[in-house]
PDB file of N, CA and C in Angstrom:
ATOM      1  N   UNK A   1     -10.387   4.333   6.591  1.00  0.00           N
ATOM      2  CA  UNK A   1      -9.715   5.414   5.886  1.00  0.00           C
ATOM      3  C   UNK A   1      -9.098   4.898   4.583  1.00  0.00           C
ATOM      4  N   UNK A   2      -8.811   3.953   4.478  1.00  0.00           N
ATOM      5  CA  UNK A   2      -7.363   3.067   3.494  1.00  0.00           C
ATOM      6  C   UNK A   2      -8.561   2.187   2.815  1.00  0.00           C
ATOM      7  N   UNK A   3      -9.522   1.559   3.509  1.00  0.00           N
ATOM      8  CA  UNK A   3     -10.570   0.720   2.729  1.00  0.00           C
ATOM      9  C   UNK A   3     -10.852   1.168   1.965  1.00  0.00           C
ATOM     10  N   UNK A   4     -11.265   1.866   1.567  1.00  0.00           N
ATOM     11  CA  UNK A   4     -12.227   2.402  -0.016  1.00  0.00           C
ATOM     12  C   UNK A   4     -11.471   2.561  -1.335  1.00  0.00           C
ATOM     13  N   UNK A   5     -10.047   2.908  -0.890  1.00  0.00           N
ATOM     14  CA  UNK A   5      -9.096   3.031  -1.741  1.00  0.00           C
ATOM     15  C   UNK A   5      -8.550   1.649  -2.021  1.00  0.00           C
ATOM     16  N   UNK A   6      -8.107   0.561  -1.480  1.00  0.00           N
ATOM     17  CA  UNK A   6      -8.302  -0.840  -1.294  1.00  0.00           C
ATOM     18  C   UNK A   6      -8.938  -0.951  -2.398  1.00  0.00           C
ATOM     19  N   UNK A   7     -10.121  -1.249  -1.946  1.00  0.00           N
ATOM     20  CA  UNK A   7     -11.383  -1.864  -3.038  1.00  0.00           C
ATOM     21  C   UNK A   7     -10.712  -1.092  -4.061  1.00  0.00           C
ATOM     22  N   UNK A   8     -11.153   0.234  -3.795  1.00  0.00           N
ATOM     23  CA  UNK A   8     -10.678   0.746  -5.412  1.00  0.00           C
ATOM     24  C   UNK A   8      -9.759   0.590  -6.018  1.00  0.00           C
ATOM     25  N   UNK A   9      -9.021   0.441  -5.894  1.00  0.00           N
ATOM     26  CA  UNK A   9      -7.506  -0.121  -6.654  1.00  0.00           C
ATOM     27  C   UNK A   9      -7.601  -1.778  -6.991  1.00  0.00           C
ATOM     28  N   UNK A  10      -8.536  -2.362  -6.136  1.00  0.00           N
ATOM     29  CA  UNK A  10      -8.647  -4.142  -5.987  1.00  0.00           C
ATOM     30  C   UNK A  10      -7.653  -4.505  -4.986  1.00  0.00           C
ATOM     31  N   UNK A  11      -6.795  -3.869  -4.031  1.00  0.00           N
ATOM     32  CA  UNK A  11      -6.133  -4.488  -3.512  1.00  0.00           C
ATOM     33  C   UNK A  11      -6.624  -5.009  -2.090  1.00  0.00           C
ATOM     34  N   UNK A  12      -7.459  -5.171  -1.955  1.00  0.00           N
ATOM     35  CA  UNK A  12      -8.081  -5.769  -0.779  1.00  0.00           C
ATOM     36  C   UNK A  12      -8.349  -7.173  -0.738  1.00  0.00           C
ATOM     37  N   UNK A  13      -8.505  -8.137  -1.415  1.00  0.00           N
ATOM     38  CA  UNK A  13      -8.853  -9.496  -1.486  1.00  0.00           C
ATOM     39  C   UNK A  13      -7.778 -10.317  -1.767  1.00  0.00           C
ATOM     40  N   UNK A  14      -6.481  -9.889  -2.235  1.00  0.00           N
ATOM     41  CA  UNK A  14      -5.685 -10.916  -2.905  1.00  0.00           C
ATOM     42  C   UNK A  14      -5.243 -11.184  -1.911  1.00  0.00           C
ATOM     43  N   UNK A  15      -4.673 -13.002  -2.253  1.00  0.00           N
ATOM     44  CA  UNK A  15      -4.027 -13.559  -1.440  1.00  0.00           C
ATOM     45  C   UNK A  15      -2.582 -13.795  -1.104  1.00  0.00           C
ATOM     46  N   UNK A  16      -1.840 -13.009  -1.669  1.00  0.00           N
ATOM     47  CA  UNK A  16      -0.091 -13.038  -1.274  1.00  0.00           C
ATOM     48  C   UNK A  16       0.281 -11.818  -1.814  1.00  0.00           C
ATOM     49  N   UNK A  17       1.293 -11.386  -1.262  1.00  0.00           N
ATOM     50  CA  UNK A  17       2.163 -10.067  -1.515  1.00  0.00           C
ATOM     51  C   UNK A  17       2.271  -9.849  -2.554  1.00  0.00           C
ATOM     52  N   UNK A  18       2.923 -11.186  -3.527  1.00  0.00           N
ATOM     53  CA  UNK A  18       3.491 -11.336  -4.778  1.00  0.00           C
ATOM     54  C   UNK A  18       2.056 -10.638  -5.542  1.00  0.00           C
ATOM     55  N   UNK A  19       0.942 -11.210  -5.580  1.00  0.00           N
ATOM     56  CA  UNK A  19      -0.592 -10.740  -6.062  1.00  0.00           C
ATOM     57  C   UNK A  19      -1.043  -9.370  -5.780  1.00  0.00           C
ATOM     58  N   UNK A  20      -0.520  -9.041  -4.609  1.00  0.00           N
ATOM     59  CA  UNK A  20      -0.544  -7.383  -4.219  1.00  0.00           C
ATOM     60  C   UNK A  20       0.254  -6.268  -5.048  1.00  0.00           C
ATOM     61  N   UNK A  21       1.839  -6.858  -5.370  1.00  0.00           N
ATOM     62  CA  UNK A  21       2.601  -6.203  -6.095  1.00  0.00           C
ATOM     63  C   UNK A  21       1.889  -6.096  -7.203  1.00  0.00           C
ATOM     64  N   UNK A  22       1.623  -7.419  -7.772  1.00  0.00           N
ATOM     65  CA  UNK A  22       1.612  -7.368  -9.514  1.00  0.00           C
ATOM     66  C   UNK A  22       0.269  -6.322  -9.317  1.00  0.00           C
ATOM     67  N   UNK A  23      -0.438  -6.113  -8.794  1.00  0.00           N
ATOM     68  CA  UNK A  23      -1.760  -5.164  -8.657  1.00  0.00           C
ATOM     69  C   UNK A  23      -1.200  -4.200  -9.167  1.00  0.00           C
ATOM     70  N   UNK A  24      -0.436  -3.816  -8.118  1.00  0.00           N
ATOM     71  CA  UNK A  24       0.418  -2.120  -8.136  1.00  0.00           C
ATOM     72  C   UNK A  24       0.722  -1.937  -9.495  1.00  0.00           C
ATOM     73  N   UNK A  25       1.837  -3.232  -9.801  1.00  0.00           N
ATOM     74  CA  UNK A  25       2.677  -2.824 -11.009  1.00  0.00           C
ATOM     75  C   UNK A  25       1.655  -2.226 -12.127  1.00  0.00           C
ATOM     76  N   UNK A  26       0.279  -2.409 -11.393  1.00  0.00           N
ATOM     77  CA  UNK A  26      -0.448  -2.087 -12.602  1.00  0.00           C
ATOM     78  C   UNK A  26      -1.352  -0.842 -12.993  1.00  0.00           C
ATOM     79  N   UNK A  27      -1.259  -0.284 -11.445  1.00  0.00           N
ATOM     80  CA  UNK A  27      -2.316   0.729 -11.555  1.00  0.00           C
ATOM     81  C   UNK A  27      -1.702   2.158 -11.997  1.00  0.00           C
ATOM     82  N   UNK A  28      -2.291   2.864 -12.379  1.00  0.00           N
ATOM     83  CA  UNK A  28      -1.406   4.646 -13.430  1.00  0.00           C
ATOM     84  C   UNK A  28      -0.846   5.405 -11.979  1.00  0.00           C
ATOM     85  N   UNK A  29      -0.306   6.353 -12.759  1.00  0.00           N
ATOM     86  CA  UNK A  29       0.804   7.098 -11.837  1.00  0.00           C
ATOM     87  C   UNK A  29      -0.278   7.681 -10.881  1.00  0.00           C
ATOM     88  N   UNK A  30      -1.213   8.193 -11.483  1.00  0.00           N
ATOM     89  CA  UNK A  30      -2.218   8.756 -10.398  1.00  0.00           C
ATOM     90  C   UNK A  30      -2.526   8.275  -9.351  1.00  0.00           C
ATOM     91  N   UNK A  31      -3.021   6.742  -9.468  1.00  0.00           N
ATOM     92  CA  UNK A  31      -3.250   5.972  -8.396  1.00  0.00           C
ATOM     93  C   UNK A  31      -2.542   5.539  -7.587  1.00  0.00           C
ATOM     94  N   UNK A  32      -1.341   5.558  -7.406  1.00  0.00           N
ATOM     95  CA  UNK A  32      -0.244   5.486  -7.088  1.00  0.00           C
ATOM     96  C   UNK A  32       0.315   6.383  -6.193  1.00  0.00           C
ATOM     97  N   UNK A  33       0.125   7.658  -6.804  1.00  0.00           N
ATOM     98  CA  UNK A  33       0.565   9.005  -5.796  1.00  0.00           C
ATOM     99  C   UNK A  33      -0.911   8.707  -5.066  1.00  0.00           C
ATOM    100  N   UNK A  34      -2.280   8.463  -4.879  1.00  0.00           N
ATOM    101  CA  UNK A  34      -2.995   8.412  -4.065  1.00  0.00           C
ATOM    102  C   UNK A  34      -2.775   7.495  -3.225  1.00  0.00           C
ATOM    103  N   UNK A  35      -2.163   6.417  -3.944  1.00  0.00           N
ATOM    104  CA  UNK A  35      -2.104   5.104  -2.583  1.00  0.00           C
ATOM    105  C   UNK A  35      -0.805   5.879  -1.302  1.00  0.00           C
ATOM    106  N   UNK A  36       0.371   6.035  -2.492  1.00  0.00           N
ATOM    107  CA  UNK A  36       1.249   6.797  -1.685  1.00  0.00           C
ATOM    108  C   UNK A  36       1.061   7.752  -0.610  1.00  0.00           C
ATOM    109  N   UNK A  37      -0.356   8.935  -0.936  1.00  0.00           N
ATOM    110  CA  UNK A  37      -0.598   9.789  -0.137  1.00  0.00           C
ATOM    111  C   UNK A  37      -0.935   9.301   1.048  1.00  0.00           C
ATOM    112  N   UNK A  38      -1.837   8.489   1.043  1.00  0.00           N
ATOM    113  CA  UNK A  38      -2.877   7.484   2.079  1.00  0.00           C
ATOM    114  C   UNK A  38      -2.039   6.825   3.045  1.00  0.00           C
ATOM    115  N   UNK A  39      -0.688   5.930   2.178  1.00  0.00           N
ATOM    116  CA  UNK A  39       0.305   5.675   2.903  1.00  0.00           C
ATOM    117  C   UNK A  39       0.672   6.070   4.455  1.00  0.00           C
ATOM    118  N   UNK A  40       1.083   7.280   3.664  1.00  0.00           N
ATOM    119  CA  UNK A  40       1.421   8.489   4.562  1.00  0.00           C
ATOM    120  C   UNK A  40       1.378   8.598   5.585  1.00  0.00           C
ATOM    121  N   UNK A  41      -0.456   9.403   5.097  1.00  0.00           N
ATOM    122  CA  UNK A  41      -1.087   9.855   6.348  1.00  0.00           C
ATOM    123  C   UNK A  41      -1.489   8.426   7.099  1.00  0.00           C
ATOM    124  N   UNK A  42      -1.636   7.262   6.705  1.00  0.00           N
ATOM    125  CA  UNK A  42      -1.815   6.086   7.610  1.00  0.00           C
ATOM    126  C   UNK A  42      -0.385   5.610   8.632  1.00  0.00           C
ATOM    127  N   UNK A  43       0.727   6.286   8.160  1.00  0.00           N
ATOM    128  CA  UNK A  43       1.889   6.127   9.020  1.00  0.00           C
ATOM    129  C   UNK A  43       1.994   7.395   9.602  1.00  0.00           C
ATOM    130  N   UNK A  44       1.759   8.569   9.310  1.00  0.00           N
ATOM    131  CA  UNK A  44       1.757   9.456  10.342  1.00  0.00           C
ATOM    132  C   UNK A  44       0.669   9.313  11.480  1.00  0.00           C
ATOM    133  N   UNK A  45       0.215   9.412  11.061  1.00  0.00           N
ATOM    134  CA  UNK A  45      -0.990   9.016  12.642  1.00  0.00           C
ATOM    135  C   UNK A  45      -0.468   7.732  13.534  1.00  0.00           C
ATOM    136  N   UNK A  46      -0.048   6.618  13.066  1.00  0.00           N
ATOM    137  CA  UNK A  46       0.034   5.126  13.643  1.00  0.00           C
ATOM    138  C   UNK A  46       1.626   4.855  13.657  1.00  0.00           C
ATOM    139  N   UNK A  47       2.465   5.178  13.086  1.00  0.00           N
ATOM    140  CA  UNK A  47       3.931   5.248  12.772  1.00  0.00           C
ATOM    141  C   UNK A  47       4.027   3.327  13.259  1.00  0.00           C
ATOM    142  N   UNK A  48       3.437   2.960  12.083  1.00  0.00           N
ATOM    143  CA  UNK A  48       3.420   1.260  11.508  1.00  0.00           C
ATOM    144  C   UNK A  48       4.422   0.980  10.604  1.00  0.00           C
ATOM    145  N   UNK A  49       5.158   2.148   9.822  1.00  0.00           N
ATOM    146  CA  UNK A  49       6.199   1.483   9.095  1.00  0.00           C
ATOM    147  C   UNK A  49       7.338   1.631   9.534  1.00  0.00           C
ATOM    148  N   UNK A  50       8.013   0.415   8.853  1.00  0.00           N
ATOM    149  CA  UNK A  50       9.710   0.730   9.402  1.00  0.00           C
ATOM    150  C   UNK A  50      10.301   2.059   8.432  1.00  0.00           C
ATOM    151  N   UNK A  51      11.415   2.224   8.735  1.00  0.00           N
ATOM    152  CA  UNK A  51      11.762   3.229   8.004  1.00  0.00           C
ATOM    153  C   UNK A  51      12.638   2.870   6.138  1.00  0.00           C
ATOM    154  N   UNK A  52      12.615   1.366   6.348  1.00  0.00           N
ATOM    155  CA  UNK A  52      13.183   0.904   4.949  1.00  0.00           C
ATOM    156  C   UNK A  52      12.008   0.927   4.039  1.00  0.00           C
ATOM    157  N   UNK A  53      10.466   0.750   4.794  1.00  0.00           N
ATOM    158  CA  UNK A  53       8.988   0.560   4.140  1.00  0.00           C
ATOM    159  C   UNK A  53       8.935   1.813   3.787  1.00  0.00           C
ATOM    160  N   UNK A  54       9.267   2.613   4.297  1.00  0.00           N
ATOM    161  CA  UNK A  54       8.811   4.587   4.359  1.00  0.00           C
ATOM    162  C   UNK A  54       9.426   5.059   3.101  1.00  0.00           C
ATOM    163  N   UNK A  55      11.280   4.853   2.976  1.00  0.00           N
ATOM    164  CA  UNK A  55      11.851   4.842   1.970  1.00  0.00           C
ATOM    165  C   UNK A  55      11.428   4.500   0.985  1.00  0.00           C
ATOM    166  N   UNK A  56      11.004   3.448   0.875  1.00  0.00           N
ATOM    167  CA  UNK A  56      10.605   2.554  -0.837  1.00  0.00           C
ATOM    168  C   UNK A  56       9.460   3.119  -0.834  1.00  0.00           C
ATOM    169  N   UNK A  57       8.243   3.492   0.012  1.00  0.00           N
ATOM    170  CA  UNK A  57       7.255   4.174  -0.511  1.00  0.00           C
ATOM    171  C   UNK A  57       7.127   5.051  -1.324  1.00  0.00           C
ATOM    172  N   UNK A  58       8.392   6.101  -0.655  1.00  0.00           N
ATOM    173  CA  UNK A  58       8.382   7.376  -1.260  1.00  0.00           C
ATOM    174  C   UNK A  58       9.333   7.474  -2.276  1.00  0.00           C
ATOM    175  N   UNK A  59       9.949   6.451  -2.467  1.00  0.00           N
ATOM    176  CA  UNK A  59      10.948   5.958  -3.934  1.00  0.00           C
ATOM    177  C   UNK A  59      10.043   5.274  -5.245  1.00  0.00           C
ATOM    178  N   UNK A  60       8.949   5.070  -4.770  1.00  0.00           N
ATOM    179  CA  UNK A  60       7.866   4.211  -5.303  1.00  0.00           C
ATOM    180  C   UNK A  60       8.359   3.044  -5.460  1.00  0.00           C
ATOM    181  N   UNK A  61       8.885   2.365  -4.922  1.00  0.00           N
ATOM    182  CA  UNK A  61       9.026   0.545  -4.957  1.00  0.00           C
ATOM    183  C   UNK A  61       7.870  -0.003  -4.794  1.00  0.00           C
ATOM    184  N   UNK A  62       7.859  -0.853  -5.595  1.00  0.00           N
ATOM    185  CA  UNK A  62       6.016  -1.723  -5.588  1.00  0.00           C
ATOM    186  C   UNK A  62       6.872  -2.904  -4.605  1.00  0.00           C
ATOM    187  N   UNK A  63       7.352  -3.254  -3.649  1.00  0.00           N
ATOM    188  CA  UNK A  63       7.536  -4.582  -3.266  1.00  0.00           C
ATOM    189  C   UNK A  63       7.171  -3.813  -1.670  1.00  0.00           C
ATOM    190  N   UNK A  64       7.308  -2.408  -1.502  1.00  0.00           N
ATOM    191  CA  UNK A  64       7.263  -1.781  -0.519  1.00  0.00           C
ATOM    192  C   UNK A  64       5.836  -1.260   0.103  1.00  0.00           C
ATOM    193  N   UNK A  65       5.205  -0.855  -1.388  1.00  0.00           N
ATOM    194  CA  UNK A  65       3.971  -0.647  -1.657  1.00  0.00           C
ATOM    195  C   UNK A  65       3.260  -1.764  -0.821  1.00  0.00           C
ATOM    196  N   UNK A  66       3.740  -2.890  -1.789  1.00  0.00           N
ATOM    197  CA  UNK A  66       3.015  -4.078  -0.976  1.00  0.00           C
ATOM    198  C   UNK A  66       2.728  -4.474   0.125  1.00  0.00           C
ATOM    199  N   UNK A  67       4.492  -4.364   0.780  1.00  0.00           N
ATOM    200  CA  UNK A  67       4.223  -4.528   2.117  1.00  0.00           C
ATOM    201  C   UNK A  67       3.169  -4.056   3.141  1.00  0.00           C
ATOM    202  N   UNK A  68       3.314  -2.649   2.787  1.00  0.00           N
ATOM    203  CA  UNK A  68       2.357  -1.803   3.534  1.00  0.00           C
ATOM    204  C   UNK A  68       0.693  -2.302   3.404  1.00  0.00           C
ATOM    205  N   UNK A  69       0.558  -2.910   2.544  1.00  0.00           N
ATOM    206  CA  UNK A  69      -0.874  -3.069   1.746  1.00  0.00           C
ATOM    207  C   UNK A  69      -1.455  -4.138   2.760  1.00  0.00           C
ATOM    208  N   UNK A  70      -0.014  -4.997   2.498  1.00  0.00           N
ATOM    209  CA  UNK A  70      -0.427  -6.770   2.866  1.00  0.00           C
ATOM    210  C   UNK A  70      -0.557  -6.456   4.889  1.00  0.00           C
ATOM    211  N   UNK A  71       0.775  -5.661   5.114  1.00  0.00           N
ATOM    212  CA  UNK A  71       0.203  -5.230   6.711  1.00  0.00           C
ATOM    213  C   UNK A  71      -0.753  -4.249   7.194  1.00  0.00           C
ATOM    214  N   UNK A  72      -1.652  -3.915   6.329  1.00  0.00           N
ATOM    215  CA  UNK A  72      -2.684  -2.904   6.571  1.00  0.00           C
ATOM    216  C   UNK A  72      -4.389  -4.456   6.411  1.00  0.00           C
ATOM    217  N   UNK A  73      -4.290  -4.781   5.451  1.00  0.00           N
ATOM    218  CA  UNK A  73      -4.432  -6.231   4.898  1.00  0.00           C
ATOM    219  C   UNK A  73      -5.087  -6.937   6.299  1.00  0.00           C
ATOM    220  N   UNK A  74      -4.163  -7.240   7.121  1.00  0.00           N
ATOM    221  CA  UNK A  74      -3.788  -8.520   7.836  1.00  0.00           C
ATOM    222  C   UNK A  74      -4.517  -7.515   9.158  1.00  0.00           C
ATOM    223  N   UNK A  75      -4.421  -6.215   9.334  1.00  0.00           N
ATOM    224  CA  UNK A  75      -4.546  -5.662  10.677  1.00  0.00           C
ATOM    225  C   UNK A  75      -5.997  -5.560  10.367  1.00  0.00           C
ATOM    226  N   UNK A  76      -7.246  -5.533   9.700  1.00  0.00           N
ATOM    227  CA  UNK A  76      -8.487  -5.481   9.778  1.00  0.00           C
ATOM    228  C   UNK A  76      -8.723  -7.200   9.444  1.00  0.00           C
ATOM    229  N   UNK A  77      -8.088  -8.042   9.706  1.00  0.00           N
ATOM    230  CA  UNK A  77      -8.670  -9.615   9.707  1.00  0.00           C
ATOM    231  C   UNK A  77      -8.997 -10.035   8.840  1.00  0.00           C
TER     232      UNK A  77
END
């Protein structure tokens, strides 16, 4: 569900959080409210984030962004 958007953004291959953020910091507002959307619906179905991750999502914090990325990341191996 989250893979394609991954690739598309590039955030699928990097190797540390810090490399995940600076991604974010980079992609337009658009892409952003899509990653955000995806977010979402990947925590409504699975309820994987904490609620400080949920917050900064929807505040748009890129360190939060990340998190979610790097533990979505790590759960397909």
């Amino acid at each position: 569900m989250y893979r394609r958007l991954f690739d598309e953004l590039g955030l699928s291959n990097l190797p540390s959080i810090d490399s995940i953020e600076a991604r974010i910091s980079e992609v337009n507002m658009r892409q952003l409210d899509r990653l955000k959307l995806m977010l979402g619906r990947v925590d409504a179905q699975n309820h994987i984030f904490s609620i400080r991750m949920r917050k900064g999502i929807r505040s748009n914090e890129f360190a939060s962004f990340a998190g979610a990325v790097e533990m979505l990341n790590s759960l397909d191996g």
